[in-house]
Protein backbone atom coordinates (compact mmCIF):
# COMPACT_ATOMS: atom_id res chain seq x y z
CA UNK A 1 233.14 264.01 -25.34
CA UNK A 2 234.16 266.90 -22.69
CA UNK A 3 236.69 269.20 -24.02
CA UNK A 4 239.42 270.54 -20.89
CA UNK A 5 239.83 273.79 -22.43
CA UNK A 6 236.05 274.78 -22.45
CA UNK A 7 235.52 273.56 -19.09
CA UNK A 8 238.64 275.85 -17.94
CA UNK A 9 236.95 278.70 -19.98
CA UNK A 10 233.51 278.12 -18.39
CA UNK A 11 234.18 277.50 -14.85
CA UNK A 12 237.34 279.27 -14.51
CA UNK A 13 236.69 282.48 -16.84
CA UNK A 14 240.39 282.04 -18.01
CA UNK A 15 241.84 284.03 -21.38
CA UNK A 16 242.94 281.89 -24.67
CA UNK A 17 246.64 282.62 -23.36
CA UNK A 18 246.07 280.77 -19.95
CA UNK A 19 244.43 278.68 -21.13
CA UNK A 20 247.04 277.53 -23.39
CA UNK A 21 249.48 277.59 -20.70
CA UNK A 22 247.58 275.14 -18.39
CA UNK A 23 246.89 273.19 -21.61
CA UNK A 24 250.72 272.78 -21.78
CA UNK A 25 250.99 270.47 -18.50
CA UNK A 26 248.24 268.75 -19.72
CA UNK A 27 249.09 264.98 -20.67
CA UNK A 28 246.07 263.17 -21.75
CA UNK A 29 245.95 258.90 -20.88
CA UNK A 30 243.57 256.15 -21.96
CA UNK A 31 241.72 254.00 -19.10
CA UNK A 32 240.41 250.89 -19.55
CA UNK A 33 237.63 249.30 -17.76
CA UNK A 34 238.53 248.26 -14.92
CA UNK A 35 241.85 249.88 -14.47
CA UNK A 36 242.73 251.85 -11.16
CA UNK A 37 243.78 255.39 -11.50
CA UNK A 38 244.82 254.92 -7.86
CA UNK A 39 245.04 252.78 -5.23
CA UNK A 40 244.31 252.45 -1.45
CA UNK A 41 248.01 253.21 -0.06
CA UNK A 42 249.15 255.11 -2.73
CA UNK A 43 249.26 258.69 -3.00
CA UNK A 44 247.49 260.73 -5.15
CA UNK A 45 249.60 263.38 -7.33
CA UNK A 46 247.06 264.07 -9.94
CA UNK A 47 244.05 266.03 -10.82
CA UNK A 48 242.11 264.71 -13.51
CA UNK A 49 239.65 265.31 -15.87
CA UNK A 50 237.13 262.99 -17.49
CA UNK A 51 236.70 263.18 -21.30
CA UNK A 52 234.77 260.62 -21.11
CA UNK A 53 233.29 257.73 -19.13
CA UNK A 54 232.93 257.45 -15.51
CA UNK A 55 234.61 256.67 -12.49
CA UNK A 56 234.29 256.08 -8.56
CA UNK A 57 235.93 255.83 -5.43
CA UNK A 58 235.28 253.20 -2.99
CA UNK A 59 237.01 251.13 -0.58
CA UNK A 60 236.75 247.34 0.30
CA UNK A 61 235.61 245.71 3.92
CA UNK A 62 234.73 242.81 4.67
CA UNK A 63 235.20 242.06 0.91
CA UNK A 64 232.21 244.21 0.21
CA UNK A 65 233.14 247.36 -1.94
CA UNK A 66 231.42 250.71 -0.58
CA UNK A 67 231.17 253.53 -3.45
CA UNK A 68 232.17 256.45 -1.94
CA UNK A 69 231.71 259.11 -5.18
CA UNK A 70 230.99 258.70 -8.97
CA UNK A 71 232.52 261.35 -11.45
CA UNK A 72 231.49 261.70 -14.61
CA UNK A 73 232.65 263.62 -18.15
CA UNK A 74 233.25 267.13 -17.96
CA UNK A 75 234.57 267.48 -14.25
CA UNK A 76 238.12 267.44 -12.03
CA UNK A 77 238.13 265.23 -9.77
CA UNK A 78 240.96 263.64 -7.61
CA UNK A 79 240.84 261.97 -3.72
CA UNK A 80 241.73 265.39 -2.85
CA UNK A 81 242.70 264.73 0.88
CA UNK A 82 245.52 262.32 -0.36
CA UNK A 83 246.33 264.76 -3.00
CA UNK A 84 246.53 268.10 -0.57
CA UNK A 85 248.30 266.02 2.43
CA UNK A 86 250.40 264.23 0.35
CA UNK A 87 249.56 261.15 1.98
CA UNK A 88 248.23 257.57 1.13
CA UNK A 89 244.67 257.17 -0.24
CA UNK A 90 241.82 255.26 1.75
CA UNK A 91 240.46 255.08 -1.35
């Protein structure tokens, strides 16, 4: 299992006392198979981070699905243009 702290320590080079602080904001939430962390339309307003598992973007035409990106434990990800722009995912 990937641990947020020691990735923000490792890849960041924070302190203990930011780290805490970002650790604060933090809220940790249980997906199940299947589930959508977001849909196409919606707009992204999170960063996340993968304890554990795996996940993908993708997007549906012709009612074939086309996997954009996989993320895996231990990494951020988001669909960072909807989350920057503020605007609805294609993904």
């Amino acid at each position: 299992m990937a641990d947020f702290s020691q990735f923000c320590y490792e890849t960041m080079q924070l302190d203990k006392a930011a780290t805490e602080d970002i650790l604060q904001g933090i809220k940790t939430k249980t997906i199940k198979k299947g589930d959508y962390l977001l849909k196409n339309g919606e707009v992204c307003r999170y960063l996340f981070f993968m304890n554990e598992g795996l996940a993908k973007t993708f997007f549906d035409k012709n009612g074939k699905e086309f996997i954009m990106r996989f993320f895996y434990e231990n990494r951020v990800f988001s669909v960072f243009d909807s989350y920057l722009t503020q605007t609805p995912s294609k993904y």
